[in-house]
Protein backbone atom coordinates (compact mmCIF):
# COMPACT_ATOMS: atom_id res chain seq x y z
CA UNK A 1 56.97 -91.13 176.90
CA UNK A 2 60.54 -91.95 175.48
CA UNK A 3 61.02 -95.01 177.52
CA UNK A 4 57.87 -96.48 175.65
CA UNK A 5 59.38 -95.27 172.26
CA UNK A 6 62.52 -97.24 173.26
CA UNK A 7 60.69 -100.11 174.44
CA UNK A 8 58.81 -100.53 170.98
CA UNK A 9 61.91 -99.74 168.93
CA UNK A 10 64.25 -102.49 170.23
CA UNK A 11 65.62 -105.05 167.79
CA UNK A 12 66.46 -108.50 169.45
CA UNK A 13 68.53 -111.09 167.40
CA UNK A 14 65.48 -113.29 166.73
CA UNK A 15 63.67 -111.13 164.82
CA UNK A 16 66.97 -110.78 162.14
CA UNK A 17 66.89 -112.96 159.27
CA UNK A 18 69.77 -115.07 158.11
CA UNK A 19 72.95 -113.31 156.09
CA UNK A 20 72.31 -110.06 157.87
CA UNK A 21 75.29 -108.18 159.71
CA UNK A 22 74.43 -106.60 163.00
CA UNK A 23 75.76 -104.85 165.96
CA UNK A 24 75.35 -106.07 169.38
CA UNK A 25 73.78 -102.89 171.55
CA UNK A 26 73.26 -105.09 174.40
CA UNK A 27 71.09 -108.29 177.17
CA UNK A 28 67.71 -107.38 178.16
CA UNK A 29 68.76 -110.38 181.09
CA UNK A 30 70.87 -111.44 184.05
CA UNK A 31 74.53 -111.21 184.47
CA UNK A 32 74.74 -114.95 183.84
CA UNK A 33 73.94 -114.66 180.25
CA UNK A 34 75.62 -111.44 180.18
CA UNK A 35 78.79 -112.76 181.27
CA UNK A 36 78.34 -116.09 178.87
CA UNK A 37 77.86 -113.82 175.89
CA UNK A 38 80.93 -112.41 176.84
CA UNK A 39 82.84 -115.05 176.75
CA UNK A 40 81.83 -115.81 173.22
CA UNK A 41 83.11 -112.56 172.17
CA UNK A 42 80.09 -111.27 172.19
CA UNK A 43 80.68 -107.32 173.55
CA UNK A 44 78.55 -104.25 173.03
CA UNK A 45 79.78 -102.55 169.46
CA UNK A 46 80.69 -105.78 168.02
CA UNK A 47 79.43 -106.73 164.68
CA UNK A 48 78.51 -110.33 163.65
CA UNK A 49 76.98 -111.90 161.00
CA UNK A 50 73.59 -114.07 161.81
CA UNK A 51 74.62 -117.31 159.21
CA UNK A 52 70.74 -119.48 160.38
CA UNK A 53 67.56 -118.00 161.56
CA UNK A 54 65.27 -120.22 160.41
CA UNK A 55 62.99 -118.77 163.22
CA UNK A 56 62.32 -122.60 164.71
CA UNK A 57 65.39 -124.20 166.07
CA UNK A 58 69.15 -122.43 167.14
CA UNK A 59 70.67 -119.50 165.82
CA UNK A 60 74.19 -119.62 164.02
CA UNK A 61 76.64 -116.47 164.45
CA UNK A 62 79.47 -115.87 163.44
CA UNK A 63 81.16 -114.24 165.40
CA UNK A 64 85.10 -112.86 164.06
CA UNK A 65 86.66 -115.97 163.19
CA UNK A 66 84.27 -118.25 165.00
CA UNK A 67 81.19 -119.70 164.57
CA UNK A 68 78.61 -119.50 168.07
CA UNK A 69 75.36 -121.40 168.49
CA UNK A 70 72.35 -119.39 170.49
CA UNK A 71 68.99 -120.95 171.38
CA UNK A 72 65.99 -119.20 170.66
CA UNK A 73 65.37 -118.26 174.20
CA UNK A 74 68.88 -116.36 174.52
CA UNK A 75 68.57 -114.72 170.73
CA UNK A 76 64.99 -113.04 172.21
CA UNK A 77 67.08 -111.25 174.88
CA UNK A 78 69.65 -110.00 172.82
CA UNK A 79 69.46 -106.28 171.32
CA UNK A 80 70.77 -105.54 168.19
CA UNK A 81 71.21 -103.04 165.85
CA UNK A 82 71.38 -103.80 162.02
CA UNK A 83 74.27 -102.46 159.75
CA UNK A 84 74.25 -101.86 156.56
CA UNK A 85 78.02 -103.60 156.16
């Protein structure tokens, strides 16, 4: 019964609207995206700020100092948690 209340509760990045702060929980995917994320700084705990979801084209992040580009197929398989930063 709790993995179905987890299931239903999960956040993914496409589903946050632009100039909202977030953490990153975690990839509901493979360990190639996993690992890509990664390399774009993108580690579980870390907070970034979504700059465009216009819920059509590419996401903008920024991510510390930088500024990452996601497609809507990645954003739908990251989980997120919003802060209230």
């Amino acid at each position: 019964m709790n993995a179905k209340k987890n299931k239903k509760s999960k956040i993914t990045l496409a589903m946050i609207e632009s100039d909202s702060i977030v953490e990153f929980i975690g990839v509901d995917a493979g360990r190639t995206l996993k690992n890509h994320l990664t390399s774009l700084g993108l580690l579980p705990g870390q907070k970034f700020k979504v700059i465009k979801n216009d819920f059509q084209s590419a996401f903008i992040l920024k991510v510390k100092e930088s500024r990452v580009a996601l497609g809507k197929g990645m954003a739908t398989k990251i989980i997120v948690k919003k802060t209230d930063e």
